[in-house]
Protein backbone atom coordinates (compact mmCIF):
# COMPACT_ATOMS: atom_id res chain seq x y z
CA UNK A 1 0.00 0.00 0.00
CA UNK A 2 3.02 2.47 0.61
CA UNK A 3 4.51 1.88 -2.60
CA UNK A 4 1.12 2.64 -4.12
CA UNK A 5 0.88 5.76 -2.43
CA UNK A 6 4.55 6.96 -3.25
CA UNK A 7 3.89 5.84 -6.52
CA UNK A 8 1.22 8.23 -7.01
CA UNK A 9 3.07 11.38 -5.22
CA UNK A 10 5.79 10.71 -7.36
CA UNK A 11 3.72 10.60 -10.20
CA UNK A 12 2.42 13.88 -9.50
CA UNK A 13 5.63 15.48 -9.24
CA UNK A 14 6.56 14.27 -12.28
CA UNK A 15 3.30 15.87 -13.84
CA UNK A 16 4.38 18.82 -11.97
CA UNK A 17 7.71 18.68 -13.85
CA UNK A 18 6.07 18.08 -17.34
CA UNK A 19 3.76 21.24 -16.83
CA UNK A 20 7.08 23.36 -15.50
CA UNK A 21 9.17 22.23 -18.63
CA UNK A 22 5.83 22.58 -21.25
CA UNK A 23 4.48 25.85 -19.49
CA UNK A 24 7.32 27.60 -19.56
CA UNK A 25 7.86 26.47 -22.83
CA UNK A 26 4.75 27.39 -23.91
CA UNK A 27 5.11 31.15 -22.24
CA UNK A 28 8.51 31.10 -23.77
CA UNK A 29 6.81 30.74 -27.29
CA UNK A 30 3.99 33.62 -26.66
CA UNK A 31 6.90 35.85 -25.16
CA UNK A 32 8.89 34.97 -28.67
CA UNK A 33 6.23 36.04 -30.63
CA UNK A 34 5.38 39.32 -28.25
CA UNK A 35 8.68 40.29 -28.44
CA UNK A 36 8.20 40.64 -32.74
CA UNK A 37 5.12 41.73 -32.16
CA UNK A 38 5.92 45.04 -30.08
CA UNK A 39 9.86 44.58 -32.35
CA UNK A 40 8.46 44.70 -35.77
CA UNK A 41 6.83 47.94 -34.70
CA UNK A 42 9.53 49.94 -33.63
CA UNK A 43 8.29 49.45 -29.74
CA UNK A 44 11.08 49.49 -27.37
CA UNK A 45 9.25 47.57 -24.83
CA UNK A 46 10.17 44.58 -26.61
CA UNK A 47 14.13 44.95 -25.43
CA UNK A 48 11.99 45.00 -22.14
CA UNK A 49 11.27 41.44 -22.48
CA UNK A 50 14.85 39.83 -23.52
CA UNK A 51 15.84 39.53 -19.30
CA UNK A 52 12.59 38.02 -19.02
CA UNK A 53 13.37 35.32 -21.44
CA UNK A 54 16.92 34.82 -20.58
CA UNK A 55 15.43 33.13 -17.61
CA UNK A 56 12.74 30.76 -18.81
CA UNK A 57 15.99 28.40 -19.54
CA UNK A 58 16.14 27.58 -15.90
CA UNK A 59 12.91 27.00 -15.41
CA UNK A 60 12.76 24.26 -18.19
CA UNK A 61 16.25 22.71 -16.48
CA UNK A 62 14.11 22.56 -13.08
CA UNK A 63 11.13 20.91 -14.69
CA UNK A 64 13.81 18.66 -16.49
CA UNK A 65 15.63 17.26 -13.41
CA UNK A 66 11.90 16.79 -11.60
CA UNK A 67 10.90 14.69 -14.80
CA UNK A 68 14.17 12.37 -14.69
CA UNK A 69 14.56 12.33 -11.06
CA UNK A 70 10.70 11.14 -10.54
CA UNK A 71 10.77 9.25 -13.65
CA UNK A 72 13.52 7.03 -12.73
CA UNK A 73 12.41 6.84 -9.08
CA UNK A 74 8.84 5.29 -10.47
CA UNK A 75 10.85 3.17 -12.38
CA UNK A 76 12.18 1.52 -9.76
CA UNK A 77 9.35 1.24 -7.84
CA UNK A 78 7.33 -1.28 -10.92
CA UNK A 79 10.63 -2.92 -11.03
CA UNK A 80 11.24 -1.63 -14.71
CA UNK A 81 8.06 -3.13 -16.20
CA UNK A 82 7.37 -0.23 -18.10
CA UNK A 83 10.03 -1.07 -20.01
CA UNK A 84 8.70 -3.58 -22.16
CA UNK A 85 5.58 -1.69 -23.10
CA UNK A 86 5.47 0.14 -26.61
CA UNK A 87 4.10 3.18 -25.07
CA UNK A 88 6.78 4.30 -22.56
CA UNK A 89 9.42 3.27 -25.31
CA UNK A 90 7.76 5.81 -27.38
CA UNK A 91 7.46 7.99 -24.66
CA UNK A 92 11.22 8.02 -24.42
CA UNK A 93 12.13 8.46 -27.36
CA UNK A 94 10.37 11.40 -27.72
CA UNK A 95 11.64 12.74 -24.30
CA UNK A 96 14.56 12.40 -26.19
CA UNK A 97 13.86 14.38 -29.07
CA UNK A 98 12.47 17.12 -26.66
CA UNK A 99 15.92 17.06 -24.92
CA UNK A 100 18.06 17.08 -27.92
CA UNK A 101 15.77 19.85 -29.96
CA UNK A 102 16.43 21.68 -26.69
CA UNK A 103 19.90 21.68 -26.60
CA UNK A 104 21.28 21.39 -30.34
CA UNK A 105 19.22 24.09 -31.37
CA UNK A 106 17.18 25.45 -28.63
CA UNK A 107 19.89 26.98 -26.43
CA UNK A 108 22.00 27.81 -29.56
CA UNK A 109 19.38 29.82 -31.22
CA UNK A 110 18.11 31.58 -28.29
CA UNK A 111 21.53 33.10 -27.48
CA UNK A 112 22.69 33.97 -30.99
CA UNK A 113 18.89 35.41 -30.42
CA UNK A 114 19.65 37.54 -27.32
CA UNK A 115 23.46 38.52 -29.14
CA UNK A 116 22.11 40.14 -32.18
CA UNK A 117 19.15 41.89 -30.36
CA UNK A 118 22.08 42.88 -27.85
CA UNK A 119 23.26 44.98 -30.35
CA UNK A 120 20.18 46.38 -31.52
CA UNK A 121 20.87 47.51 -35.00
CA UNK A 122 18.92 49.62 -36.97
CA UNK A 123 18.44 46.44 -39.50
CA UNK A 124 17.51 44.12 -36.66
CA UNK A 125 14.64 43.06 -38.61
CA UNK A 126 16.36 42.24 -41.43
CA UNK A 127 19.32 40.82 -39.56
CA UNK A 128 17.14 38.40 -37.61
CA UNK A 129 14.62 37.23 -40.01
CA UNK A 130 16.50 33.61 -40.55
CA UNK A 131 16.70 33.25 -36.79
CA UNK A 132 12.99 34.15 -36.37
CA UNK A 133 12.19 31.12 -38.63
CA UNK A 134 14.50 28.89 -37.14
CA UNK A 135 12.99 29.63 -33.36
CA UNK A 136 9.53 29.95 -34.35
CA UNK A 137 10.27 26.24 -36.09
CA UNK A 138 12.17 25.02 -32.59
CA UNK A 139 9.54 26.56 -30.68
CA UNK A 140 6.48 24.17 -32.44
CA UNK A 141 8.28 21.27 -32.16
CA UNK A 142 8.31 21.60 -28.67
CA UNK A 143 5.05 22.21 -28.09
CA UNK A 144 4.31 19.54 -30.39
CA UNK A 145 6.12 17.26 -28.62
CA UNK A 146 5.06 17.81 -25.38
CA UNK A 147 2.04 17.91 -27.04
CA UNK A 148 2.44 14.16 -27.80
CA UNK A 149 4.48 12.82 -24.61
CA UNK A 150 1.41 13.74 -22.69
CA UNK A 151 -1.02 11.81 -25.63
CA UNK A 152 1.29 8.72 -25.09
CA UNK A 153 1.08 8.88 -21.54
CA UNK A 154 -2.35 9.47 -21.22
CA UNK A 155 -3.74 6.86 -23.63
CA UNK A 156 -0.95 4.39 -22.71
CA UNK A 157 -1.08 0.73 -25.18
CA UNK A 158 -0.01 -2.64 -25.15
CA UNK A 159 0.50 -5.31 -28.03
CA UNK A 160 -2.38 -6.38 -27.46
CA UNK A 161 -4.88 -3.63 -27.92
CA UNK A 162 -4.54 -3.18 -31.60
């Protein structure tokens, strides 16, 4: 009966992480796109907003070490059976796509991001507009796949239900 029970806290801290990493994720995105909303305007309360999202990155990392720390903790408590289910090897997988999007070209992006605007040249539109692309194409995925780890989790399969 304990182990039930822990199971289930730990499960909701590993929700909790989930929601930290995908909110902020999420807020990171509408942020992104207020920033070139108030930018492509001439608005200089979009510089207001780069210390603001300089800091979402740690809030992801926290949200990160809750979902592996939980995640590995449950693990051991069903004694690795998840393992051989198709769901949580999908589930991985695209934890690990999430991860790796985030740091090959997440993190890269965002500071050659927070660099140019540094500078704030008079061309910064036209100096940026590759980069906006690119980080309006990292940002989707990530949403997407979030979008999907929770879909796998939620509506979990075996084999056997075809």
């Amino acid at each position: 009966m304990r182990t039930h029970i822990f199971l289930r806290i730990l499960l909701t801290l590993h929700i909790t992480g989930i929601v930290i990493m995908a909110g902020t994720s999420f807020i990171d995105y509408f942020t992104f796109k207020l920033f070139w909303k108030f930018a492509d305007h001439g608005d200089n309360r979009s510089l207001g907003l780069l210390p603001l999202m300089s800091r979402y990155g740690e809030f992801v990392r926290l949200g990160g070490v809750i979902i592996i720390v939980t995640g590995l903790l449950m693990l051991l408590l069903v004694k690795g059976v998840w393992w051989e289910q198709p769901w949580f090897k999908i589930k991985m997988a695209l934890v690990a796509m999430v991860v790796l999007n985030g740091v090959l070209f997440g993190n890269k992006l965002g500071t050659k991001f927070r660099e140019v605007v540094a500078y704030n040249s008079t061309d910064l539109i036209q100096q940026t507009a590759d980069l906006r692309i690119q980080l309006n194409r990292f940002y989707i995925l990530q949403l997407t796949l979030f979008f999907v780890i929770v879909l796998v989790s939620v509506f979990k399969f075996s084999r056997s239900e075809g």
